[in-house]
N, C-alpha and C. Protein backbone atom coordinates (compact mmCIF):
# COMPACT_ATOMS: atom_id res chain seq x y z
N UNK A 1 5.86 -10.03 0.19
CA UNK A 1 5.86 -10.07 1.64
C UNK A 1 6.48 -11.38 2.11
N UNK A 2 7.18 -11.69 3.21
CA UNK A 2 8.02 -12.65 3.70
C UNK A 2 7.37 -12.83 4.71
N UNK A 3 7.09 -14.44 4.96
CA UNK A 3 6.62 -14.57 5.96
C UNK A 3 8.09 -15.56 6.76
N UNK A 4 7.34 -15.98 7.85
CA UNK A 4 7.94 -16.43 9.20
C UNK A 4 9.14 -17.99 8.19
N UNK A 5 8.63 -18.66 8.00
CA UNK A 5 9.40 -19.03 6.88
C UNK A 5 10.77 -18.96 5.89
N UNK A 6 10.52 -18.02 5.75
CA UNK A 6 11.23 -17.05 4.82
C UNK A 6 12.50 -17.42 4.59
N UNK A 7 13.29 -17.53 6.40
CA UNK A 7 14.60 -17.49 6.81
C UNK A 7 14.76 -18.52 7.28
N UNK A 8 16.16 -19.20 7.38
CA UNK A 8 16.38 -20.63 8.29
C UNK A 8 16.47 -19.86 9.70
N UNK A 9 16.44 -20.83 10.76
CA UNK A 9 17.12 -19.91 11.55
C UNK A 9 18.30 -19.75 11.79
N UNK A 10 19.17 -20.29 11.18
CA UNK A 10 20.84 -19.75 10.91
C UNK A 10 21.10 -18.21 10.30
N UNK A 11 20.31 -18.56 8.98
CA UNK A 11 20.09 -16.83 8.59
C UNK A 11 19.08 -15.98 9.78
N UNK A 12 18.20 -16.49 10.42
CA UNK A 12 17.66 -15.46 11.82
C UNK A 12 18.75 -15.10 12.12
N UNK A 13 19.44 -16.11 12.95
CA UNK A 13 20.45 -15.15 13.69
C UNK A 13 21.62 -14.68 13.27
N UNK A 14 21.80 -14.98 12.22
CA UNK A 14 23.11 -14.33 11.45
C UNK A 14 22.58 -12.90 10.96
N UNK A 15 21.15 -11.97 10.86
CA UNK A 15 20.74 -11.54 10.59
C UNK A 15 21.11 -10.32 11.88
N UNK A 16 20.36 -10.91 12.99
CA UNK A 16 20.66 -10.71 14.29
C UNK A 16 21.72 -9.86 14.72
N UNK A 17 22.94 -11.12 14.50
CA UNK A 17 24.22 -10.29 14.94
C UNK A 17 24.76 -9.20 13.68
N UNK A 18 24.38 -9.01 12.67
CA UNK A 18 24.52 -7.83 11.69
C UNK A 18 24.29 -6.68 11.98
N UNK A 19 22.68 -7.16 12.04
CA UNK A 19 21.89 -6.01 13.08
C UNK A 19 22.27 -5.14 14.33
N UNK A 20 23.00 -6.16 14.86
CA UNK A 20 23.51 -5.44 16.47
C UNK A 20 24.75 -4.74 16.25
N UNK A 21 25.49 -5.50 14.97
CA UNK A 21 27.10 -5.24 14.70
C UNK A 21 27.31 -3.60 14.62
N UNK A 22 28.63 -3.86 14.13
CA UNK A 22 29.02 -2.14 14.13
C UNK A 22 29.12 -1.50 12.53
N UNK A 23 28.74 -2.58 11.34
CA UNK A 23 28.59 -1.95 10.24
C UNK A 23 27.13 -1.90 10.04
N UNK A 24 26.13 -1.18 9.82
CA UNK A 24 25.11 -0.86 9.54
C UNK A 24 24.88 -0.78 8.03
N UNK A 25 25.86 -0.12 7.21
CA UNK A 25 25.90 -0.13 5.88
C UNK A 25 26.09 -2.15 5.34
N UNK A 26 26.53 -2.68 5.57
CA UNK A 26 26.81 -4.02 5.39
C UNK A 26 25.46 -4.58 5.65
N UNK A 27 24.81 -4.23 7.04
CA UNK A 27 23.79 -4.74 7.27
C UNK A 27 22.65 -4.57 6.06
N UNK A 28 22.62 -3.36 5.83
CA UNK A 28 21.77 -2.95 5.13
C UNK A 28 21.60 -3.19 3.50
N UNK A 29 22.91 -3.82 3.06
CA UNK A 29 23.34 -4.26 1.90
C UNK A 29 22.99 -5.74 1.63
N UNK A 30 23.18 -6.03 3.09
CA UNK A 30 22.21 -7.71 3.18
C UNK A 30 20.71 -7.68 3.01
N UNK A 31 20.41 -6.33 3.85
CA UNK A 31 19.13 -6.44 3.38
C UNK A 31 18.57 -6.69 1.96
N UNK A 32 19.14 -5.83 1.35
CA UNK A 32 18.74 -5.27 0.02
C UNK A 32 19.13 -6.93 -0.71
N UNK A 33 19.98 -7.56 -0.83
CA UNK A 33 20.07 -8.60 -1.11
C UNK A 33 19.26 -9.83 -1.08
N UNK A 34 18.46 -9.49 0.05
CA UNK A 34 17.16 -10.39 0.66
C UNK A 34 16.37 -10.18 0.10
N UNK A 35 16.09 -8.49 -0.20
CA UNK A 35 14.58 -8.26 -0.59
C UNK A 35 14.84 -8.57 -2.71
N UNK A 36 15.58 -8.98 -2.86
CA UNK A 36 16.00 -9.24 -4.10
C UNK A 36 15.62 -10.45 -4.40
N UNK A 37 15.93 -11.42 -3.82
CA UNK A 37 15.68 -12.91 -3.85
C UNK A 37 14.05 -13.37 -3.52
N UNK A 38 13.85 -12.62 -2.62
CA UNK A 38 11.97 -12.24 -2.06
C UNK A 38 11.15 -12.03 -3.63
N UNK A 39 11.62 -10.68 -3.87
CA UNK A 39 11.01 -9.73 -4.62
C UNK A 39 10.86 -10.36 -6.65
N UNK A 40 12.45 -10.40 -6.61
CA UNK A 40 12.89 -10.98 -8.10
C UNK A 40 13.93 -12.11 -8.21
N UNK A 41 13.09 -13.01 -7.63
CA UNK A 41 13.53 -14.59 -7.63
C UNK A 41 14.66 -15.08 -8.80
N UNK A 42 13.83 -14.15 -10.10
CA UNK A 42 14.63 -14.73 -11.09
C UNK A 42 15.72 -14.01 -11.60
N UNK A 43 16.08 -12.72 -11.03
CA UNK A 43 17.47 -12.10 -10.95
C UNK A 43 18.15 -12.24 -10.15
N UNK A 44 17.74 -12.79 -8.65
CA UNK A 44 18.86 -13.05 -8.07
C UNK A 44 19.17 -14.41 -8.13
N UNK A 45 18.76 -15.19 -8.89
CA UNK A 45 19.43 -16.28 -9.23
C UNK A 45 19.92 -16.07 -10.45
N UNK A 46 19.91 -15.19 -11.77
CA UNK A 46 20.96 -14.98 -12.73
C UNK A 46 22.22 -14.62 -12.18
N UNK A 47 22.45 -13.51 -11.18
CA UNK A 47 23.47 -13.11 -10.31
C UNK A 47 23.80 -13.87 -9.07
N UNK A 48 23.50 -15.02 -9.02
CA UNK A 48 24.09 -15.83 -8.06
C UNK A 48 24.76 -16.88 -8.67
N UNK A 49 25.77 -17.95 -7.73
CA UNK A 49 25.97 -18.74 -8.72
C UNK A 49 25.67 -19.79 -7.47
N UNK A 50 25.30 -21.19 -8.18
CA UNK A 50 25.15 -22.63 -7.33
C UNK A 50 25.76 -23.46 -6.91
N UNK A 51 25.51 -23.35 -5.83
CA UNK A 51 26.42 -24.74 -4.91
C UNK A 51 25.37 -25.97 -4.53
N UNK A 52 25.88 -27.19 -4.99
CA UNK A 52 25.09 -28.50 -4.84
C UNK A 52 25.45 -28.79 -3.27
N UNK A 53 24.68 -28.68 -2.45
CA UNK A 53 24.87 -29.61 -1.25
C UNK A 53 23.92 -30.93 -1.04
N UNK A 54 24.20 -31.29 0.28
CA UNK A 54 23.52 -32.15 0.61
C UNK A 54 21.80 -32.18 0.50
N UNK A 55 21.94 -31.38 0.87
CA UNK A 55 20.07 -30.64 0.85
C UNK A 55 19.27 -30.66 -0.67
N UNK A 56 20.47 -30.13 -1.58
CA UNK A 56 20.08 -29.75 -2.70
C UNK A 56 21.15 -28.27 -3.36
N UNK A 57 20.55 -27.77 -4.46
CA UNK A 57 21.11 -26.18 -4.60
C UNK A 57 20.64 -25.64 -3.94
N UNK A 58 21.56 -24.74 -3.56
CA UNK A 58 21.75 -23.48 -2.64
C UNK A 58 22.37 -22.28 -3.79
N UNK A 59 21.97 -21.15 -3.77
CA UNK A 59 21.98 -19.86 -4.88
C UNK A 59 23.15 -19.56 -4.10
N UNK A 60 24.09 -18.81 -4.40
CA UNK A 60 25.11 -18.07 -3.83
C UNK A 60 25.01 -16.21 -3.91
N UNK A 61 24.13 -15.38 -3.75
CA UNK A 61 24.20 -14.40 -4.08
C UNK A 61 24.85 -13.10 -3.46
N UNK A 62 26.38 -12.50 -4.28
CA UNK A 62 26.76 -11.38 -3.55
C UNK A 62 26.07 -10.79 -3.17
N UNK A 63 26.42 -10.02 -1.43
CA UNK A 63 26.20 -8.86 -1.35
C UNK A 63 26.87 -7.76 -1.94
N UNK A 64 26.06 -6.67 -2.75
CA UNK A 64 26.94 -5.84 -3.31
C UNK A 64 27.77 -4.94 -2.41
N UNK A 65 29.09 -4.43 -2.76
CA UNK A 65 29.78 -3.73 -2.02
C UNK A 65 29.95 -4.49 -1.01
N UNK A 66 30.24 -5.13 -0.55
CA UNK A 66 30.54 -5.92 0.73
C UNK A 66 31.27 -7.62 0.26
N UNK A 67 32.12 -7.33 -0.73
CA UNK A 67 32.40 -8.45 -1.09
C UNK A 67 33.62 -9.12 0.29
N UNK A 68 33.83 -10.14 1.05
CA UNK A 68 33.30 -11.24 0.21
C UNK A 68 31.93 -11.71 1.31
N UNK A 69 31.23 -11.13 1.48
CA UNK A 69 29.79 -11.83 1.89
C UNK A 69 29.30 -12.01 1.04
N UNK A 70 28.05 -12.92 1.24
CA UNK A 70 27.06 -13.76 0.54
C UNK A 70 25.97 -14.17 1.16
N UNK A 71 24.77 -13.88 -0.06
CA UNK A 71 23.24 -14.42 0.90
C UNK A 71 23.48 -15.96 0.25
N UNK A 72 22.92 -16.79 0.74
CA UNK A 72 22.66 -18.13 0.41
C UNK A 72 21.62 -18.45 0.83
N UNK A 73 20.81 -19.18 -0.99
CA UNK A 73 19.11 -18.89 -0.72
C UNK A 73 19.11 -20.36 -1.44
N UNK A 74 17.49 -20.70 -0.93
CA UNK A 74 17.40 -22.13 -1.97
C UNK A 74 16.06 -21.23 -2.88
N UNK A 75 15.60 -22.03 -4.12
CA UNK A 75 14.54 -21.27 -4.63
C UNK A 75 13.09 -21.79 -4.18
N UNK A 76 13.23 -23.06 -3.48
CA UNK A 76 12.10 -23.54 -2.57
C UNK A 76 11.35 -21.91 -1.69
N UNK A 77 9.78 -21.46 -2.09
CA UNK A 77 9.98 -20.36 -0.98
C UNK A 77 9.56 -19.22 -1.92
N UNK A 78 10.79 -18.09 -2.52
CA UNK A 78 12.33 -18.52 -2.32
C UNK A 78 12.36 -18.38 -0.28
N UNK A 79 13.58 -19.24 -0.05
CA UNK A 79 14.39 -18.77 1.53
C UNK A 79 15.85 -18.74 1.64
N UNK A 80 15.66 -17.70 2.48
CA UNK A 80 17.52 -17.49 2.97
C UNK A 80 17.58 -18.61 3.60
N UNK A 81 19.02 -18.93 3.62
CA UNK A 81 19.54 -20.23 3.87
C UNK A 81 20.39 -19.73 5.31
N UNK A 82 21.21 -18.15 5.18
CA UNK A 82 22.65 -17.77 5.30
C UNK A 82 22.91 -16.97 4.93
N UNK A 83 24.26 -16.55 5.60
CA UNK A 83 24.35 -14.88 5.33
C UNK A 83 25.51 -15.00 5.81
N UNK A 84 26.87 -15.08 5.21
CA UNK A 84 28.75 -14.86 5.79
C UNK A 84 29.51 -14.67 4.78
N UNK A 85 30.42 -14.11 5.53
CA UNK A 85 31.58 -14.07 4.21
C UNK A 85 31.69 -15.38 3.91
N UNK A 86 32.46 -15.43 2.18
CA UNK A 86 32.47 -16.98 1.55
C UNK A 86 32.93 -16.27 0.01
N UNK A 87 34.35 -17.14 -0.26
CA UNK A 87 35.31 -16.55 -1.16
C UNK A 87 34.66 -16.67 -2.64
């Protein structure tokens, strides 16, 4: 279960405008990507790869079929960080 937490609010509202957008299948592919990182922390970080920022690592994990988007999660949590295309 995900609480309030969960998400930055960058990923809130990037979530948001998915939601409202005109692909629904995309949306829904993010979902599934979320509940992955939630659910099985430690597969979606085998299938992600890491970016060092300022903050710390950040997971990079495709959305499937929807390449080139990406969830971007830290494992603090775990929490979504983000959610955009990113090559």
């Amino acid at each position: 279960m995900t609480g309030r937490d969960s998400y930055s609010q960058v990923a809130d509202e990037q979530l948001d405008a998915l939601e409202s957008g005109p692909d629904a299948e995309l949306y829904n592919a993010v979902l599934d990507a979320c509940d992955l990182v939630f659910r099985l922390p430690e597969v979606a970080q085998r299938n992600s790869t890491a970016v060092t920022t300022g903050q710390g690592i950040v997971f990079r994990l495709p959305v499937a079929g929807h390449s080139p988007y990406k969830v971007f999660w830290s494992s603090a949590g775990p929490r979504v960080e983000a959610v955009f295309p990113h090559p």
